[in-house]
C-alpha atoms as a PDB file:
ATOM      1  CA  UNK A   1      49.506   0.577  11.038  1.00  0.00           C
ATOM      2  CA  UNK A   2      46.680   0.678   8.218  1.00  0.00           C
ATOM      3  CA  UNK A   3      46.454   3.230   6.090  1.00  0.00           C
ATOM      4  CA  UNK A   4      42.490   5.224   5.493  1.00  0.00           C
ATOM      5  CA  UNK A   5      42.433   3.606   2.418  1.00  0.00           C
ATOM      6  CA  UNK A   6      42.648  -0.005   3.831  1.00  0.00           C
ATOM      7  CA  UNK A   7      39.608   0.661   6.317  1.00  0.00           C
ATOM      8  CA  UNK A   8      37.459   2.230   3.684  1.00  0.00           C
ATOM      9  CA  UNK A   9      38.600  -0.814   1.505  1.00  0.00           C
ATOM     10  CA  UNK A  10      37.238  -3.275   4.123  1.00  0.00           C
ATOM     11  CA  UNK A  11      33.878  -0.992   4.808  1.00  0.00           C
ATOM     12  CA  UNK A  12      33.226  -1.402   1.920  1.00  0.00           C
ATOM     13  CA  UNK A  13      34.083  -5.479   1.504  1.00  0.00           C
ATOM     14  CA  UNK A  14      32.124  -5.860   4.452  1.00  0.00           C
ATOM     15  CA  UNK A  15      28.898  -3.846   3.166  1.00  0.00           C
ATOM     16  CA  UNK A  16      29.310  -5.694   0.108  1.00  0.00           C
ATOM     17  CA  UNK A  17      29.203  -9.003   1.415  1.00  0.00           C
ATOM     18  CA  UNK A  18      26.006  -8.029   3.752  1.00  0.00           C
ATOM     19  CA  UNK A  19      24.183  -6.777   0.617  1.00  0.00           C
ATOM     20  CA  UNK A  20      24.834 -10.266  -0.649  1.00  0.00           C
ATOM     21  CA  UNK A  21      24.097 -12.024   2.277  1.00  0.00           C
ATOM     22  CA  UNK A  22      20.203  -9.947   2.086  1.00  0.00           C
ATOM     23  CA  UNK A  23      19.903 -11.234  -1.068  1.00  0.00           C
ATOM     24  CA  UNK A  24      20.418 -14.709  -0.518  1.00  0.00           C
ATOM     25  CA  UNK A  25      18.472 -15.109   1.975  1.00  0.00           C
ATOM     26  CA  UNK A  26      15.424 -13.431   0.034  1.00  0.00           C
ATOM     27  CA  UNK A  27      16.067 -15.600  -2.996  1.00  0.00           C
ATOM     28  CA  UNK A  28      16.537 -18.638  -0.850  1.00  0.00           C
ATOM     29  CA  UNK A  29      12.937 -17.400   0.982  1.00  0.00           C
ATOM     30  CA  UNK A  30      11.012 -16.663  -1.806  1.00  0.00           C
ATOM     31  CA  UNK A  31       7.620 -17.890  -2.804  1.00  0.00           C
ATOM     32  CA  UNK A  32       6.356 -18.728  -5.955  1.00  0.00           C
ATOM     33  CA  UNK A  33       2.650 -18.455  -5.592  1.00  0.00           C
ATOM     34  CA  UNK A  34       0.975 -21.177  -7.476  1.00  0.00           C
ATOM     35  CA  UNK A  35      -2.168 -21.491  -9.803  1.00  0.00           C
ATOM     36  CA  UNK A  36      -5.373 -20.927  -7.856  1.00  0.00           C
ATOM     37  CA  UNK A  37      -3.694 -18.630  -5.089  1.00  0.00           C
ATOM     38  CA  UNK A  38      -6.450 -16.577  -3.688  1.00  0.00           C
ATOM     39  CA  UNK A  39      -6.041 -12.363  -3.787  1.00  0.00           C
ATOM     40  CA  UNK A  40      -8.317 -10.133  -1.882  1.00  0.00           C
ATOM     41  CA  UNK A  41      -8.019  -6.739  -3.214  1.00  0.00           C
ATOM     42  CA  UNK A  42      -9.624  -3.657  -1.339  1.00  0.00           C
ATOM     43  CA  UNK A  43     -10.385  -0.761  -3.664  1.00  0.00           C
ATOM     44  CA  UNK A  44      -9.854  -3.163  -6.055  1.00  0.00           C
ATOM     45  CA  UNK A  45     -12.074  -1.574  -8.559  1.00  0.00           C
ATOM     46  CA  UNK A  46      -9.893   1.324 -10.287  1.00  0.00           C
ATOM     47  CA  UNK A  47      -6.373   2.590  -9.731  1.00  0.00           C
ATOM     48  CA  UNK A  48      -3.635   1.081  -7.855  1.00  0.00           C
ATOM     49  CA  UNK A  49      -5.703  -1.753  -6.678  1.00  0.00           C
ATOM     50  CA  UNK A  50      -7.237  -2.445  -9.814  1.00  0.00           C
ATOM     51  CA  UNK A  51      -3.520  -2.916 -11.433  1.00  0.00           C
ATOM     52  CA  UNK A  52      -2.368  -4.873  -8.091  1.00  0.00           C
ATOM     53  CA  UNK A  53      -5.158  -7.354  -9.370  1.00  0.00           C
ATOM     54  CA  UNK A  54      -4.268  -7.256 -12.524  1.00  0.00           C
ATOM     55  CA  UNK A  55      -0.444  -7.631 -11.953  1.00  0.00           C
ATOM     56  CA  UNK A  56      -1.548 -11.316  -9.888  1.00  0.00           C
ATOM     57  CA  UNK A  57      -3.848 -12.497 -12.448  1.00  0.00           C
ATOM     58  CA  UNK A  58      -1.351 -11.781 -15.120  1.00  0.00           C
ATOM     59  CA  UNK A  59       0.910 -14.446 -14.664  1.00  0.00           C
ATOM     60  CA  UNK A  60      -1.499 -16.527 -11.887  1.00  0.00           C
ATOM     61  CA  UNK A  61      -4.632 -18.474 -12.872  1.00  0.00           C
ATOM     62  CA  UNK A  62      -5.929 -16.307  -9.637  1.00  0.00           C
ATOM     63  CA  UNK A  63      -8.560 -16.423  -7.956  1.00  0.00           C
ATOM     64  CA  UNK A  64      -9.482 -12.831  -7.097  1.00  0.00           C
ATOM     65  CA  UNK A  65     -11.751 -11.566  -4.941  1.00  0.00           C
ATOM     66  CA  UNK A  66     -12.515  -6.976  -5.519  1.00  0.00           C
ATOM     67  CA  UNK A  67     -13.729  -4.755  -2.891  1.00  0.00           C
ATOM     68  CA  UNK A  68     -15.014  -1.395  -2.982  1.00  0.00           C
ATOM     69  CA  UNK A  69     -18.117   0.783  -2.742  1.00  0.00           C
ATOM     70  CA  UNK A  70     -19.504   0.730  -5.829  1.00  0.00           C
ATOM     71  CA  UNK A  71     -20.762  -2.668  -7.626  1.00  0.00           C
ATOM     72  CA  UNK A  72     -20.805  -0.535 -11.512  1.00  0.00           C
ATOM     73  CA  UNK A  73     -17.156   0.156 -10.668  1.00  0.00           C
ATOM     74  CA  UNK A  74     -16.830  -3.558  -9.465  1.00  0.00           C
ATOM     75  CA  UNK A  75     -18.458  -4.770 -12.488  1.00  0.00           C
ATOM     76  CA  UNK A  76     -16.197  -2.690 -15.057  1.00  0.00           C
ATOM     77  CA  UNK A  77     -13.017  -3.796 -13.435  1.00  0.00           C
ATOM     78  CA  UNK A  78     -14.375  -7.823 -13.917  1.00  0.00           C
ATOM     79  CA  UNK A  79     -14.992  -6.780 -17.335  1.00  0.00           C
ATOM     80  CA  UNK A  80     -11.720  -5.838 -18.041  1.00  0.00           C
ATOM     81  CA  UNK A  81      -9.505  -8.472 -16.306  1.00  0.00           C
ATOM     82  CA  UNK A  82     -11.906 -11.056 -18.415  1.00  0.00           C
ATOM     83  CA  UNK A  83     -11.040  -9.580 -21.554  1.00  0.00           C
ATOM     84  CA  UNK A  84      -6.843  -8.684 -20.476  1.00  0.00           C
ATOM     85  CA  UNK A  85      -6.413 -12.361 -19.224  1.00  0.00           C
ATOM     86  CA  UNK A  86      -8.460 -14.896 -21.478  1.00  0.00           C
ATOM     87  CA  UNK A  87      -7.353 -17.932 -18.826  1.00  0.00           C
ATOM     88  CA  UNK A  88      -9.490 -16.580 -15.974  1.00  0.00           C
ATOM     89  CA  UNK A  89     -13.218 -17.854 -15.981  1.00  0.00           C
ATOM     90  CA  UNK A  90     -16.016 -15.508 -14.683  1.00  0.00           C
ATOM     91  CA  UNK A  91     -16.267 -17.552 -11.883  1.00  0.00           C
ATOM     92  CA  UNK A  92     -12.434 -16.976 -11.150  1.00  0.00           C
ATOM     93  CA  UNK A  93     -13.792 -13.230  -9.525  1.00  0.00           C
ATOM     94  CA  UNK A  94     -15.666 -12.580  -6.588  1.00  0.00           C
ATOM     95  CA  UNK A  95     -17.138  -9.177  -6.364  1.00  0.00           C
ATOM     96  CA  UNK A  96     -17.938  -7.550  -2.983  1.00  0.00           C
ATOM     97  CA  UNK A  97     -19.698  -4.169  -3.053  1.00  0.00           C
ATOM     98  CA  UNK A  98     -18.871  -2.756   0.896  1.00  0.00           C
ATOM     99  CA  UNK A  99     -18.462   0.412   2.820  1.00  0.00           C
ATOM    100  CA  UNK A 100     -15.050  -0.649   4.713  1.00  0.00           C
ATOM    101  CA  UNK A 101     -15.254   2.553   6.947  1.00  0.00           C
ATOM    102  CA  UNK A 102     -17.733   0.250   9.052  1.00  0.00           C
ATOM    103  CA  UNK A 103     -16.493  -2.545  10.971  1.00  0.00           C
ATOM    104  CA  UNK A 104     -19.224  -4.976   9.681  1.00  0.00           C
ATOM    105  CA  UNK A 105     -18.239  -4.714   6.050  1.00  0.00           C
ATOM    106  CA  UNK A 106     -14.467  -5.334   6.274  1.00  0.00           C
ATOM    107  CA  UNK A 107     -15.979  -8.213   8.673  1.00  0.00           C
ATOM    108  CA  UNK A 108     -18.852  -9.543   5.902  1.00  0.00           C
ATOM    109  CA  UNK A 109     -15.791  -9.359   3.307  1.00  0.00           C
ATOM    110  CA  UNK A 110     -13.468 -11.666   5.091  1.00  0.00           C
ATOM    111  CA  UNK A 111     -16.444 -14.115   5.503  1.00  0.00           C
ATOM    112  CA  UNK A 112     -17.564 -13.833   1.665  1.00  0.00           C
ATOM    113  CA  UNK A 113     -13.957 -15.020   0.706  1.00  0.00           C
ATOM    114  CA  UNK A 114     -13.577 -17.759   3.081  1.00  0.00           C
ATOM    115  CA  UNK A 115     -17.217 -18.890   2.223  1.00  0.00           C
ATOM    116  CA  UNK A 116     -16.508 -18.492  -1.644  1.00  0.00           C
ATOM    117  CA  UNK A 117     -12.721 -19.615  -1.831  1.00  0.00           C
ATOM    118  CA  UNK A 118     -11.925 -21.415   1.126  1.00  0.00           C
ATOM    119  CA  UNK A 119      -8.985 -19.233   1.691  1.00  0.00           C
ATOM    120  CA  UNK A 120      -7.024 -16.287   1.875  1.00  0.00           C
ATOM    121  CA  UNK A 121      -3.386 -16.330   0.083  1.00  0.00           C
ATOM    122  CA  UNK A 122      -3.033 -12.481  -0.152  1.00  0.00           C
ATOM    123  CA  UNK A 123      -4.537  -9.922   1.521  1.00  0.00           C
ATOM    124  CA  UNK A 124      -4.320  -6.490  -0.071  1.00  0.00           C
ATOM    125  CA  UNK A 125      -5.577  -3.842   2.214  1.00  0.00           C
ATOM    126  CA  UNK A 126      -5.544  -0.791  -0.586  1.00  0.00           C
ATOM    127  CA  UNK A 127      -8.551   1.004   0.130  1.00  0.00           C
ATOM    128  CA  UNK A 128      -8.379   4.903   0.861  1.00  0.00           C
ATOM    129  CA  UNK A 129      -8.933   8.340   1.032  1.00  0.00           C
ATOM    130  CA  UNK A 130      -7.195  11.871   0.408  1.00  0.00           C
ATOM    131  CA  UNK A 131      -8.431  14.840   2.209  1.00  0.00           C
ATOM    132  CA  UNK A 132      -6.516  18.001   1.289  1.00  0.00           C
ATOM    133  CA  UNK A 133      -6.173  21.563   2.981  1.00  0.00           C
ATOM    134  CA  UNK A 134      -4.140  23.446   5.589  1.00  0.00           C
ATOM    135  CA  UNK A 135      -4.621  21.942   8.661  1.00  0.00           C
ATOM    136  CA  UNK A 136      -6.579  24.585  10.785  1.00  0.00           C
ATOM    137  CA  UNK A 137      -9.657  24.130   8.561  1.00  0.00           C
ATOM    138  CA  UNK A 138      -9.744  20.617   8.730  1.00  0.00           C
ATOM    139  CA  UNK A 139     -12.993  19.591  10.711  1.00  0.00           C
ATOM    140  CA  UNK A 140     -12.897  16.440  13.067  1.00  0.00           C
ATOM    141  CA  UNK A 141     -14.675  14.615  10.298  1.00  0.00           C
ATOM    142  CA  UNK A 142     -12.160  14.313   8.197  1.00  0.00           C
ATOM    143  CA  UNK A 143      -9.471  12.850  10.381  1.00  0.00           C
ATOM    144  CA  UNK A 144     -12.603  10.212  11.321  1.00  0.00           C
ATOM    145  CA  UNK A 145     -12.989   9.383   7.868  1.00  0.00           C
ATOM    146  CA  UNK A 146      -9.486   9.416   7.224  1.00  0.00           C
ATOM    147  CA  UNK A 147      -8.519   6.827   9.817  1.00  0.00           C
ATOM    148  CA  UNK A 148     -11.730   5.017   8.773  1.00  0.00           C
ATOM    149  CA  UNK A 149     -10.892   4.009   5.373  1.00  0.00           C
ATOM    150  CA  UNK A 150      -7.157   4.457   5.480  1.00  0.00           C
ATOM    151  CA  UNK A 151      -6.266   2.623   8.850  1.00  0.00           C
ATOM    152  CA  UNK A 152      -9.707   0.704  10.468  1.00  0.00           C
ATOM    153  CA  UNK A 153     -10.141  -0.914   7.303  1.00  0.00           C
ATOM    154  CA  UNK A 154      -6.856  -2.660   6.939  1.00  0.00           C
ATOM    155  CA  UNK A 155      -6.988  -3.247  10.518  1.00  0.00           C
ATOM    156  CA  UNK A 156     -10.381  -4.650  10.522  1.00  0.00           C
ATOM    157  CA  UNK A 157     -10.193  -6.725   7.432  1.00  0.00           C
ATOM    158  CA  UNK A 158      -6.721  -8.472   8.997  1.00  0.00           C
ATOM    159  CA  UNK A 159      -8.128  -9.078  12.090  1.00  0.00           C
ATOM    160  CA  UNK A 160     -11.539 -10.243  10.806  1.00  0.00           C
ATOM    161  CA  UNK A 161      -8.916 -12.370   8.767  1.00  0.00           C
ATOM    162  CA  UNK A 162      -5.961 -13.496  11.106  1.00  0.00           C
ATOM    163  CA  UNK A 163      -7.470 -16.336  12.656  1.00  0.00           C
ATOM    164  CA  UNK A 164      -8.383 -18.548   9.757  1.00  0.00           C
ATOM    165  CA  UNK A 165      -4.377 -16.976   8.222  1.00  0.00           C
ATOM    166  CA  UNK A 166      -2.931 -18.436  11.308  1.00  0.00           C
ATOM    167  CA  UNK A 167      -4.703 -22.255  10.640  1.00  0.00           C
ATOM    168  CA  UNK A 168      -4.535 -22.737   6.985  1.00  0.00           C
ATOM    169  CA  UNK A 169      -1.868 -24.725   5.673  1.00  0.00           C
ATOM    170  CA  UNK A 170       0.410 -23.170   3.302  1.00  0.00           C
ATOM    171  CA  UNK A 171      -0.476 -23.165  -0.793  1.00  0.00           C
ATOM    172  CA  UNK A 172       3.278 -22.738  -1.775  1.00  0.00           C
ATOM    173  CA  UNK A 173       6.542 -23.308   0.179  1.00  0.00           C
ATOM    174  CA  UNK A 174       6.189 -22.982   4.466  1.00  0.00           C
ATOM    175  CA  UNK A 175       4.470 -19.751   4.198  1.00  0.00           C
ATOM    176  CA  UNK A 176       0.771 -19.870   5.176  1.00  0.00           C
ATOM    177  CA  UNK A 177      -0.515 -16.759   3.701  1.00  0.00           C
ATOM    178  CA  UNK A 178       0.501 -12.791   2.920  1.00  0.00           C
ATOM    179  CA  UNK A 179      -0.746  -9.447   4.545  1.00  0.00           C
ATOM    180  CA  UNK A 180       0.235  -6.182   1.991  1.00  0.00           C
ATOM    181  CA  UNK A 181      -0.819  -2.681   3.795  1.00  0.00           C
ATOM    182  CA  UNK A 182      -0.785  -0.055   1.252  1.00  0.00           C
ATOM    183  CA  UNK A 183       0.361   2.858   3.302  1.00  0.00           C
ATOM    184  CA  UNK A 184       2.234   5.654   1.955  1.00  0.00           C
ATOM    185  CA  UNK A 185       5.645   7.894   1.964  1.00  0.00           C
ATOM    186  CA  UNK A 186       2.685  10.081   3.444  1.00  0.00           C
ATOM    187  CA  UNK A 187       3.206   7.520   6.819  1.00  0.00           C
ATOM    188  CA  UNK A 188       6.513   8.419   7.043  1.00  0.00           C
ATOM    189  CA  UNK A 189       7.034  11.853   6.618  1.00  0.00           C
ATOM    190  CA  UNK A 190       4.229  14.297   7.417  1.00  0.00           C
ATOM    191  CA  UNK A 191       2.822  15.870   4.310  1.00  0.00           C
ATOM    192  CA  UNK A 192       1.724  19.606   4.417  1.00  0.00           C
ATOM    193  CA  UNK A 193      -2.225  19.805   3.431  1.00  0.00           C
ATOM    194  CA  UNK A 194      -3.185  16.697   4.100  1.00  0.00           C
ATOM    195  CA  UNK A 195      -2.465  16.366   7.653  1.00  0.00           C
ATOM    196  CA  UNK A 196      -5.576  13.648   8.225  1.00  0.00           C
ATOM    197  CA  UNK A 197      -4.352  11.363   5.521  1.00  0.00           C
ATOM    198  CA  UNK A 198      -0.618  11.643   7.252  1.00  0.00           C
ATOM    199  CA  UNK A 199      -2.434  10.526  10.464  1.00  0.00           C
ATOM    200  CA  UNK A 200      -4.354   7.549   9.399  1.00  0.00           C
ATOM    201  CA  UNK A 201      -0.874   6.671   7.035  1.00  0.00           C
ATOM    202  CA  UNK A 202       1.332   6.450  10.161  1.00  0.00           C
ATOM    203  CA  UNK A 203      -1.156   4.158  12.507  1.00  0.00           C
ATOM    204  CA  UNK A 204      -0.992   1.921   9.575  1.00  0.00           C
ATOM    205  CA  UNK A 205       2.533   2.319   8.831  1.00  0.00           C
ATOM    206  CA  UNK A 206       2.944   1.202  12.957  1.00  0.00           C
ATOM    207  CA  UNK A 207       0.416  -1.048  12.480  1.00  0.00           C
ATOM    208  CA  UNK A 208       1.898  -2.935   9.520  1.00  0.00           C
ATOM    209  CA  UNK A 209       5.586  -2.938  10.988  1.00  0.00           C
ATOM    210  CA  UNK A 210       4.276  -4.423  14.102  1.00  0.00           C
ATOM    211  CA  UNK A 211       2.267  -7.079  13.026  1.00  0.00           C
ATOM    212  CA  UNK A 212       5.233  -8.214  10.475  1.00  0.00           C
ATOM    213  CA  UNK A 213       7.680  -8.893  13.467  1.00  0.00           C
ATOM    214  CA  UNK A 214       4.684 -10.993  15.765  1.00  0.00           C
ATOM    215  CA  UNK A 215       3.680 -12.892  12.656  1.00  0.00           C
ATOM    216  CA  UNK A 216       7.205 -13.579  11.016  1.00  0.00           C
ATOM    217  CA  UNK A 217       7.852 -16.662  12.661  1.00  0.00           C
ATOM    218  CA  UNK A 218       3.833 -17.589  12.546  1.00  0.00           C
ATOM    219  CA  UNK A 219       4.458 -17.859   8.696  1.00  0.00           C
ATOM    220  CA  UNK A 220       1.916 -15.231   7.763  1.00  0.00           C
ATOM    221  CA  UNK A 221       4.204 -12.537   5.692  1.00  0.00           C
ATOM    222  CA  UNK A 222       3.275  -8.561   6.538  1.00  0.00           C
ATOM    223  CA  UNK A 223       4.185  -6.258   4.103  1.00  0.00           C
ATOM    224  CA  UNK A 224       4.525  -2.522   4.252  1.00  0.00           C
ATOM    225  CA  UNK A 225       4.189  -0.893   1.005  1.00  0.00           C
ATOM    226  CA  UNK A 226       4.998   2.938   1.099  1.00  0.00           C
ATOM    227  CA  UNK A 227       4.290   4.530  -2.286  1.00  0.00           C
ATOM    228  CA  UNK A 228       5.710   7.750  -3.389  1.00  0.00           C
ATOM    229  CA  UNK A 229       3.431  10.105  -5.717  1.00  0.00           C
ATOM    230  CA  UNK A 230       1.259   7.634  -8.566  1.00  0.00           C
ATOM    231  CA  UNK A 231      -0.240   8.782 -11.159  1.00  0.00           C
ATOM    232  CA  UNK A 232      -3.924   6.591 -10.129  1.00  0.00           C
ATOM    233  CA  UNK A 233      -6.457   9.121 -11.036  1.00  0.00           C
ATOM    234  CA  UNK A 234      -7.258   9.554  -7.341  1.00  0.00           C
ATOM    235  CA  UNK A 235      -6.825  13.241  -7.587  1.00  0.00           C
ATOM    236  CA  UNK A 236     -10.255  13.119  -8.907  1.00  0.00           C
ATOM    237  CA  UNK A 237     -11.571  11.546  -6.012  1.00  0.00           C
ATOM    238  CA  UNK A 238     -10.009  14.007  -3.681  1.00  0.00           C
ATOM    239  CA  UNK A 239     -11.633  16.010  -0.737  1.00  0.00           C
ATOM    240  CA  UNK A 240     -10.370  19.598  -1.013  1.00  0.00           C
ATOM    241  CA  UNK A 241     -11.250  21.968   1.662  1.00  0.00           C
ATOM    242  CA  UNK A 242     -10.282  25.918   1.356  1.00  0.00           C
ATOM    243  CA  UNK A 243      -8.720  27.347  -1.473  1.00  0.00           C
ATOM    244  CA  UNK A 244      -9.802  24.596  -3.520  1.00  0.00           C
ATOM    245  CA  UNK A 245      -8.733  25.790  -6.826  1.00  0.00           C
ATOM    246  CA  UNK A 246      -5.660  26.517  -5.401  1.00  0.00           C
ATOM    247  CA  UNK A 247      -4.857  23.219  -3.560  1.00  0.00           C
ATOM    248  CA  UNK A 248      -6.268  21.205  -6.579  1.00  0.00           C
ATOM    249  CA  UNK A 249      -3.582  22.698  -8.949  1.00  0.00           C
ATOM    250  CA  UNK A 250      -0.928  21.627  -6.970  1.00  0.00           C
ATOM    251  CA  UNK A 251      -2.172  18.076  -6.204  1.00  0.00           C
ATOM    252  CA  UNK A 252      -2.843  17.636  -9.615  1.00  0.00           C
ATOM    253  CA  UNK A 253       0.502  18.846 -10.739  1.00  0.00           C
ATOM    254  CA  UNK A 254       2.006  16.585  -8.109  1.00  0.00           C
ATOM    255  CA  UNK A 255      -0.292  13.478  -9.035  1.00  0.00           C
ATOM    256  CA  UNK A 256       0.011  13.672 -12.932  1.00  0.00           C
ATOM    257  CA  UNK A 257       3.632  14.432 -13.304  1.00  0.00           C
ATOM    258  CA  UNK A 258       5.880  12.156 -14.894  1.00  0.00           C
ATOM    259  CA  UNK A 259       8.735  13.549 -13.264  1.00  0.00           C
ATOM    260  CA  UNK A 260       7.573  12.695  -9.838  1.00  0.00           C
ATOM    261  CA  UNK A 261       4.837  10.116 -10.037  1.00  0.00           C
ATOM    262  CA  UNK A 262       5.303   6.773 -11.421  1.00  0.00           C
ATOM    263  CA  UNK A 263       2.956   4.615 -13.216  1.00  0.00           C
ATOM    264  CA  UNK A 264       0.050   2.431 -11.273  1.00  0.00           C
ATOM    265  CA  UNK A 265       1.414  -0.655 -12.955  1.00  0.00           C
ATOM    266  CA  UNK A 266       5.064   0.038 -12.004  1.00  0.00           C
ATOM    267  CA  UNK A 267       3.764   0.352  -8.438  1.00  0.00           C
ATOM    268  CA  UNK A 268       1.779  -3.027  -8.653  1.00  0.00           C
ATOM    269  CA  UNK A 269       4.969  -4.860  -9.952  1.00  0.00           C
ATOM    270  CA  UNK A 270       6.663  -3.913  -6.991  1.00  0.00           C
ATOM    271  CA  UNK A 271       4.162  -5.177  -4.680  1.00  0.00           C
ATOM    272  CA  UNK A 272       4.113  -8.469  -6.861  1.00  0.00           C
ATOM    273  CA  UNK A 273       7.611  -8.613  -6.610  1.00  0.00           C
ATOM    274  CA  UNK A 274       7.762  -7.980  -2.643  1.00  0.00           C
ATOM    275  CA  UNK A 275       5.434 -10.527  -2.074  1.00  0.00           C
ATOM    276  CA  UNK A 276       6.947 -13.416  -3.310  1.00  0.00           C
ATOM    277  CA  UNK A 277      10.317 -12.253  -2.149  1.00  0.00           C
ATOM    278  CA  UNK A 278       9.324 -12.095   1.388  1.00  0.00           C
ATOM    279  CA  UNK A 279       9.854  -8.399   1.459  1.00  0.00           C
ATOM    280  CA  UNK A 280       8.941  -6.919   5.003  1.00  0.00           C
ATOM    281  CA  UNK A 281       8.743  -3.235   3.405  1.00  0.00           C
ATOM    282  CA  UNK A 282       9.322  -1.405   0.020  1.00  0.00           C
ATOM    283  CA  UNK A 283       9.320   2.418  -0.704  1.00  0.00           C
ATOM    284  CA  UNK A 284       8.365   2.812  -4.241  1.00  0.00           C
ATOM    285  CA  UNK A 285       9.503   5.711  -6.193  1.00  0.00           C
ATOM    286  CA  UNK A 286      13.505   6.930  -6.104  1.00  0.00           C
ATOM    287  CA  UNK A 287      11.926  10.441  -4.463  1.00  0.00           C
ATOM    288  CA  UNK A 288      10.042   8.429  -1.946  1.00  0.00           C
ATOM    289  CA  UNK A 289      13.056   6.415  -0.610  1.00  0.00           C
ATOM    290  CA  UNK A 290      15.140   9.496  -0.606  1.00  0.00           C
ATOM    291  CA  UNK A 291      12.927  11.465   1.323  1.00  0.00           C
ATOM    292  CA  UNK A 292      12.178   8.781   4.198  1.00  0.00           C
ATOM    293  CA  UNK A 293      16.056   7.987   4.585  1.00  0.00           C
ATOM    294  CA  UNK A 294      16.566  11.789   4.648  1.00  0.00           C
ATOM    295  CA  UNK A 295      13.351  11.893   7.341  1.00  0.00           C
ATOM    296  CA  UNK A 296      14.964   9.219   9.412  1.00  0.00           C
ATOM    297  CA  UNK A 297      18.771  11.249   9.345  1.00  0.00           C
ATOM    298  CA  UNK A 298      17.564  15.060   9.577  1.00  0.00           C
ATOM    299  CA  UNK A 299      14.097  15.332  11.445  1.00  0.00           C
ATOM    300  CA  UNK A 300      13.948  18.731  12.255  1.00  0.00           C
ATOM    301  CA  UNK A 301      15.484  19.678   8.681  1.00  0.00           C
ATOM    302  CA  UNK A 302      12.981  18.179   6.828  1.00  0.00           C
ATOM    303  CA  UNK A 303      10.491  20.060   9.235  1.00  0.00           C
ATOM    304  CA  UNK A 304      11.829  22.911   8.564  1.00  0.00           C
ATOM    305  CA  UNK A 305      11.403  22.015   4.739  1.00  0.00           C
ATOM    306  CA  UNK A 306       8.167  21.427   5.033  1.00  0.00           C
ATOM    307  CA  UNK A 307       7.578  24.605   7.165  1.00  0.00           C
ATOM    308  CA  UNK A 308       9.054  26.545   4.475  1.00  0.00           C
ATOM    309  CA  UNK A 309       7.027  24.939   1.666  1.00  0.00           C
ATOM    310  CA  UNK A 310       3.720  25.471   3.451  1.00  0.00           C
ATOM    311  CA  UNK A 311       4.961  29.151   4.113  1.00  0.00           C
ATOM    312  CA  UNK A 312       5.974  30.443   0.405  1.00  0.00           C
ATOM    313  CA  UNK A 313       4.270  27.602  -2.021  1.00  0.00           C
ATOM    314  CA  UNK A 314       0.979  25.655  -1.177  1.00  0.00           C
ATOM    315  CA  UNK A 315      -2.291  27.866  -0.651  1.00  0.00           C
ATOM    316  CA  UNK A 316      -3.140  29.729   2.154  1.00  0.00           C
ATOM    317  CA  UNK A 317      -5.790  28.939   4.752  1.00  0.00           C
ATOM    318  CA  UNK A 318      -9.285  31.266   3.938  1.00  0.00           C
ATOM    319  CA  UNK A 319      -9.691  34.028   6.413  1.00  0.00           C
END
């Protein structure tokens, strides 16, 4: 008869060698993206997608192609990726000034790279929004803008993209071309005060799980990348909405910390890194994995969290 210790021995054996057996298969699966591999970057201009482009032209002679709303923004970003990276040529970036909250844009984006590059290696759908306040106050608008620019887009950009994806033949290795959804931990766990953000997060979360199993074996990687709190200067681009002083200390506190938001390069190194190692999903930030494994276990507890935190810490609604 076998002892406790002998079946917690061979748990743990067996967990061992299934960890190993993961990371086999991802180093035997990998992808080394090659000079001349073409990135499209939405809200590539500043923050976390400005670093994500920066991270691939880094050690790529990349061809990059930046998407946001404003073309000063646009220009600033070339500006600085000519100056970081002397072995990219002007010609190297393709700037697209769009509104991606309508259809047409994300559309007239897809085209411009096609027509401009011939292809698409990576697609990084990062464009998005933050709309912050307690959830009673929170007019119909925002959740429309919300899913807009933090859902539509991506979804409207990959499918204005897919079909050309599913035809080109592959730049490195068997693997025709990459699809990286910048959700959130927001998309997994519902986030008090910024209920419309947590809504648009999770279709795209969905969205981005479900499209990597149907395109696995088409050769088109789908990545799900669910950041923790990053220190990206988006606070200042924030929508607040009733006690505003109020809810903007606490974001701010939240966003700027050191202690609970990483760096915007860190982040972009991960995404790097799960690209080319075939990674199907990455949670960055030790808080952020925590929290969605503890999510997935204890539902209701982490409700009940949440409940509580709403209750005694973040601002109340305005009469």
């Amino acid at each position: 008869m076998h002892t406790p210790l002998y079946w917690i021995t061979l748990a743990a054996v067996i967990f061992a060698l299934l960890l190993l057996s993961i990371g086999i298969t991802r180093a035997l699966s990998s992808v080394r993206l090659p000079a001349g591999a073409v990135i499209v970057v939405t809200g590539g201009s500043r923050g976390l997608g400005f670093a994500i482009a920066s991270r691939f032209a880094q050690r790529l002679s990349a061809r990059l192609v930046l998407a946001a709303r404003h073309l000063d923004e646009l220009e600033q970003a070339k500006a600085k990726l000519l100056t970081h990276y002397a072995h990219l040529k002007p010609e190297d970036i393709h700037l697209v000034e769009a509104d991606l909250a309508k259809p047409a844009e994300c559309q007239r984006l897809i085209a411009e790279a096609f027509a401009r590059f011939g292809r698409i290696d990576v697609l990084v759908n990062n464009a998005g929004i933050m709309e912050v306040g307690p959830a009673e106050i929170q007019p119909t608008e925002a959740f429309e803008r919300a899913l807009q620019i933090n859902f539509l887009a991506a979804f409207h950009a990959t499918w204005a993209a897919l079909p050309r994806l599913l035809q080109q033949a592959p730049i490195a290795g068997p693997r025709r071309a990459a699809i990286v959804n910048i959700a959130s931990i927001g998309g997994k766990i519902a986030v008090p005060h910024m209920l419309p953000y947590t809504t648009a997060k999770f279709a795209l979360v969905g969205f981005s799980e479900g499209l990597h199993a149907e395109l696995h074996g088409k050769k088109v990687l789908v990545t799900t990348v669910c950041p923790g709190l990053m220190r990206t200067g988006g606070e200042a681009h924030a929508k607040f909405i009733g006690n505003v002083e109020g809810e903007k200390r606490w974001f701010n506190f939240a966003a700027k910390s050191h202690i609970f938001a990483t760096s915007v390069e860190h982040a972009a190194n991960k995404v790097f890194r799960a690209v080319e190692s075939n990674r199907a999903e990455i949670t960055i930030t030790p808080q952020a994995w925590l929290a969605a494994r503890f999510g997935g276990l204890c539902p209701e507890t982490l409700q009940f969290a949440n409940a509580v935190s709403n209750e005694l810490i973040l601002p109340k609604a305005p009469p």
